[in-house]
Protein backbone atom coordinates (compact mmCIF):
# COMPACT_ATOMS: atom_id res chain seq x y z
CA UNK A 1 88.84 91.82 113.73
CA UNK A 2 89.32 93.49 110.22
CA UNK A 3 87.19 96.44 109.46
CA UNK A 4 85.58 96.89 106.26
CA UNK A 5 84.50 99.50 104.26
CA UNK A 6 81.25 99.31 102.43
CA UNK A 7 83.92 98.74 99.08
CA UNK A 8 85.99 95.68 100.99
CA UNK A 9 88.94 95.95 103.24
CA UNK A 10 90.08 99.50 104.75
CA UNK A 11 92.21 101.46 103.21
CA UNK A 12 94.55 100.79 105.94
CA UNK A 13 94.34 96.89 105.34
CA UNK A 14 94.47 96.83 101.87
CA UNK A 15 97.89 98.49 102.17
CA UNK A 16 99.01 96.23 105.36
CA UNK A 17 98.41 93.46 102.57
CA UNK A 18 100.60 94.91 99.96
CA UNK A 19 103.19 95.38 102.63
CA UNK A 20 103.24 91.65 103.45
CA UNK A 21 103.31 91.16 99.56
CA UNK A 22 106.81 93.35 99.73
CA UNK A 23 108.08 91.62 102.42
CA UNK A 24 107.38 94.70 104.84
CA UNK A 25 105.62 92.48 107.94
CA UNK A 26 103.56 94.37 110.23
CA UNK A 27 105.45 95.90 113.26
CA UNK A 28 104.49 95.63 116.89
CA UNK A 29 104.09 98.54 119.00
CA UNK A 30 106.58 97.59 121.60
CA UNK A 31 109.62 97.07 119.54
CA UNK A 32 108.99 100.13 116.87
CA UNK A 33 111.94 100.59 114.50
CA UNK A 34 111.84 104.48 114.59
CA UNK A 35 114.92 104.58 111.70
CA UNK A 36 112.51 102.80 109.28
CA UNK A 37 109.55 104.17 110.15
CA UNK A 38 111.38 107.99 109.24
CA UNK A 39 112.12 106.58 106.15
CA UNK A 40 108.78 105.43 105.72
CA UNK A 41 107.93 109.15 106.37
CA UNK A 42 110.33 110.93 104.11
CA UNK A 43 108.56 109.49 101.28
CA UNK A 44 105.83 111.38 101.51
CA UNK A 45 107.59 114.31 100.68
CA UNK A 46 108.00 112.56 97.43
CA UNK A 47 104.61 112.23 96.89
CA UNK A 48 103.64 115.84 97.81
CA UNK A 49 105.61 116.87 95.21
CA UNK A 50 103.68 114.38 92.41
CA UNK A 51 100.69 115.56 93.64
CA UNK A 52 101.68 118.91 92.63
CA UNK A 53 103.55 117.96 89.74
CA UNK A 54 100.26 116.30 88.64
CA UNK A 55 98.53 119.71 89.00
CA UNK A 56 100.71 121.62 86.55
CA UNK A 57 104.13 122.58 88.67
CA UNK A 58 107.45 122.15 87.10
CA UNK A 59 108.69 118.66 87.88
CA UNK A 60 112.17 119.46 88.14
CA UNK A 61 111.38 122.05 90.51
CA UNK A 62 109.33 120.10 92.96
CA UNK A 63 111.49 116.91 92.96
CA UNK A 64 114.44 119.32 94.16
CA UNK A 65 112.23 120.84 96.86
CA UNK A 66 110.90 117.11 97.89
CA UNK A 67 114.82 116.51 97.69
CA UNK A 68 115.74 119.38 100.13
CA UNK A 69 112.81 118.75 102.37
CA UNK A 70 113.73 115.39 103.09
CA UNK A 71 117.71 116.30 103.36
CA UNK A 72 116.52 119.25 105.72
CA UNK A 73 114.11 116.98 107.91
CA UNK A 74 116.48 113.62 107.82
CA UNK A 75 119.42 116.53 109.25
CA UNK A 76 117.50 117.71 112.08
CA UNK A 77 116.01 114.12 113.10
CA UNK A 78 119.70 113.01 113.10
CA UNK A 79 120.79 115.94 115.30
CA UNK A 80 117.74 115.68 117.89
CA UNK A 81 118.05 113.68 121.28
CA UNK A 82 114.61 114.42 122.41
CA UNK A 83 112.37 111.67 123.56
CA UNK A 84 109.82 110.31 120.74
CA UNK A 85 106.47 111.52 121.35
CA UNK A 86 104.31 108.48 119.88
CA UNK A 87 101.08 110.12 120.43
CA UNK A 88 102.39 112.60 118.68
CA UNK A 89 104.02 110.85 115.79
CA UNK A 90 100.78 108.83 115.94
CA UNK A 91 98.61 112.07 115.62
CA UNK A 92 100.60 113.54 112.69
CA UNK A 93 100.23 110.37 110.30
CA UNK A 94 96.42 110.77 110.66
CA UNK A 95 96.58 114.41 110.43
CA UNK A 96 98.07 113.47 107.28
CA UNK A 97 95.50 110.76 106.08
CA UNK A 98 92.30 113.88 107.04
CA UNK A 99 94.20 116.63 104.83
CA UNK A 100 94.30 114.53 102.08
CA UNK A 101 91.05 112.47 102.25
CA UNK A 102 89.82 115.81 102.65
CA UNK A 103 91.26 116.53 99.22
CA UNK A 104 89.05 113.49 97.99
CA UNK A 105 86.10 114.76 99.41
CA UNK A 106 86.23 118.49 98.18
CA UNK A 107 87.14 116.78 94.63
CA UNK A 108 84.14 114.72 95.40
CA UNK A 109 85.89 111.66 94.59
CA UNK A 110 85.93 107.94 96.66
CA UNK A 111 89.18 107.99 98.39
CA UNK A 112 88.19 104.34 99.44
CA UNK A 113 87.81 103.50 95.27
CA UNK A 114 90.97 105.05 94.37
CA UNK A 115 92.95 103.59 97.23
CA UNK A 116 91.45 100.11 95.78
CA UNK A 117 92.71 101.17 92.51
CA UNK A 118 96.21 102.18 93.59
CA UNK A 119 96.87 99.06 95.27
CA UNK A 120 95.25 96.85 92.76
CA UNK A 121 98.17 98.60 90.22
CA UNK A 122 100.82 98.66 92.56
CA UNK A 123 100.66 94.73 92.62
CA UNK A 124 100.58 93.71 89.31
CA UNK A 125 104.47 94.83 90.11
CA UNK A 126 104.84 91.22 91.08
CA UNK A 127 105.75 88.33 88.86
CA UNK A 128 102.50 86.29 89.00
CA UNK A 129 103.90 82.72 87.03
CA UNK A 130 106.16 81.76 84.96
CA UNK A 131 104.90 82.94 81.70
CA UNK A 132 105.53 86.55 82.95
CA UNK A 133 108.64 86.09 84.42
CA UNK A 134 110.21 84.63 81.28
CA UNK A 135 108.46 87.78 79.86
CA UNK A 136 110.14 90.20 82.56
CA UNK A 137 113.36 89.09 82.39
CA UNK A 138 113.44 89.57 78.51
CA UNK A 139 111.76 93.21 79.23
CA UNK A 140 114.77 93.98 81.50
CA UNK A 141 117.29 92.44 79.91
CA UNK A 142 116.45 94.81 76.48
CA UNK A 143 116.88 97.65 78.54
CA UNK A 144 120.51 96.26 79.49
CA UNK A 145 119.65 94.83 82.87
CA UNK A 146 120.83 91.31 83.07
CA UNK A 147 122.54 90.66 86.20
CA UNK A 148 119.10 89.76 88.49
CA UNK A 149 117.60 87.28 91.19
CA UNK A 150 114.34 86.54 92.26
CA UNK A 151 112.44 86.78 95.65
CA UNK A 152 109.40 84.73 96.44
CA UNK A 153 106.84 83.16 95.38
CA UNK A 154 104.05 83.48 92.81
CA UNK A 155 101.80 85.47 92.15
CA UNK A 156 103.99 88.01 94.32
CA UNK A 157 107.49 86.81 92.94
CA UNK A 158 109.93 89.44 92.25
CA UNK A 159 113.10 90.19 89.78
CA UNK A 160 115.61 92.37 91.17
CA UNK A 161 119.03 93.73 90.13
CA UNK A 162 121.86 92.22 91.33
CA UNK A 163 124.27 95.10 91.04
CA UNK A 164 124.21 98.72 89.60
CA UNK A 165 123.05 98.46 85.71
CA UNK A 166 121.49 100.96 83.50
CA UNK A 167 118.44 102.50 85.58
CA UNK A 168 118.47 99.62 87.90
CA UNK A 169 120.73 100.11 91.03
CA UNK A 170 121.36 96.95 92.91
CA UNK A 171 118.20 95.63 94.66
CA UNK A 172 115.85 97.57 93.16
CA UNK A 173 112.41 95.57 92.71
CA UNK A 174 111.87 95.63 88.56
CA UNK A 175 108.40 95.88 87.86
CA UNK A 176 107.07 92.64 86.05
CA UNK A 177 105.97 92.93 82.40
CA UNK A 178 102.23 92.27 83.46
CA UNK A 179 103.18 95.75 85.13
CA UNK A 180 99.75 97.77 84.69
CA UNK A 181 99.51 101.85 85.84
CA UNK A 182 96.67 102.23 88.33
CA UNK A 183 92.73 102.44 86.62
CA UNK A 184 90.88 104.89 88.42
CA UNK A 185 87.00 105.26 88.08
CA UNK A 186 85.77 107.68 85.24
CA UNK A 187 84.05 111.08 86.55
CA UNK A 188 81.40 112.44 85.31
């Protein structure tokens, strides 16, 4: 059953869909891969820091802490033998999700409209036909990147680098050149 919001898919499905789109399949709770899922994690120490760097802190500043915090927390996790607490892991990733739709709401924006937003940007990463991707590979190959291969299909095909070039370190996914920043809603 897929739950909807009164906007469309849940937040949480409308990313599990862009997931797919990355080749990221859903998991299944009985064979968790807890190495990717800390990675998955870490990142959100990179994302702190944009959110702060987006309300007027030095960017060079909070990258390095975001750096440090991840270093610090990707130390200790390697160190630790404990048992994983799922629950627990399970409880901090929505104590996560309230602290910051909570930001939403005491901005008094739609979390649900942004996420919609965010997503609808974050795909137009992919190549979507071949029009664009003769487009892309031009767009890269300007900026010295010319060594590439493609993954998938259309509309979610993607270029990638296939070995270290200028701003381009092997595999990384280069954005199409239909590439368009996230729109969010105007407030008044």
């Amino acid at each position: 059953m897929e739950l909807r919001s009164l906007h469309g898919p849940t937040n949480f499905l409308l990313v599990s869909h862009m997931n797919n789109a990355f080749n990221n399949p859903k998991g299944h709770p009985d064979r968790i891969d807890w190495d990717r899922i800390a990675k998955q994690c870490l990142n959100v120490a990179d994302e702190l820091a944009e959110i702060f760097v987006a309300m007027g802190a030095d960017k060079a500043s909070a990258r390095l802490l975001a750096h440090n915090f991840k270093n610090n927390l990707e130390s200790l996790r390697q160190e630790g033998t404990k048992e994983i607490n799922l629950d627990g892991v399970r409880d901090g990733l929505c104590d996560v999700h309230v602290f910051t739709y909570g930001a939403h709401h005491l901005m008094g924006i739609d979390a649900d409209a942004d996420m919609q937003s965010c997503v609808n940007g974050v795909m137009t990463r992919f190549i979507k036909d071949d029009e664009d991707l003769k487009d892309t590979v031009i767009m890269h190959a300007s900026k010295g990147v010319v060594k590439t291969y493609l993954e998938g299909e259309f509309p979610t095909k993607v270029l990638k680098s296939a070995e270290d070039q200028p701003d381009a370190p092997k595999g990384k996914f280069l954005k199409s050149a239909s590439y368009q920043e996230p729109v969010y809603y105007k407030v008044t």
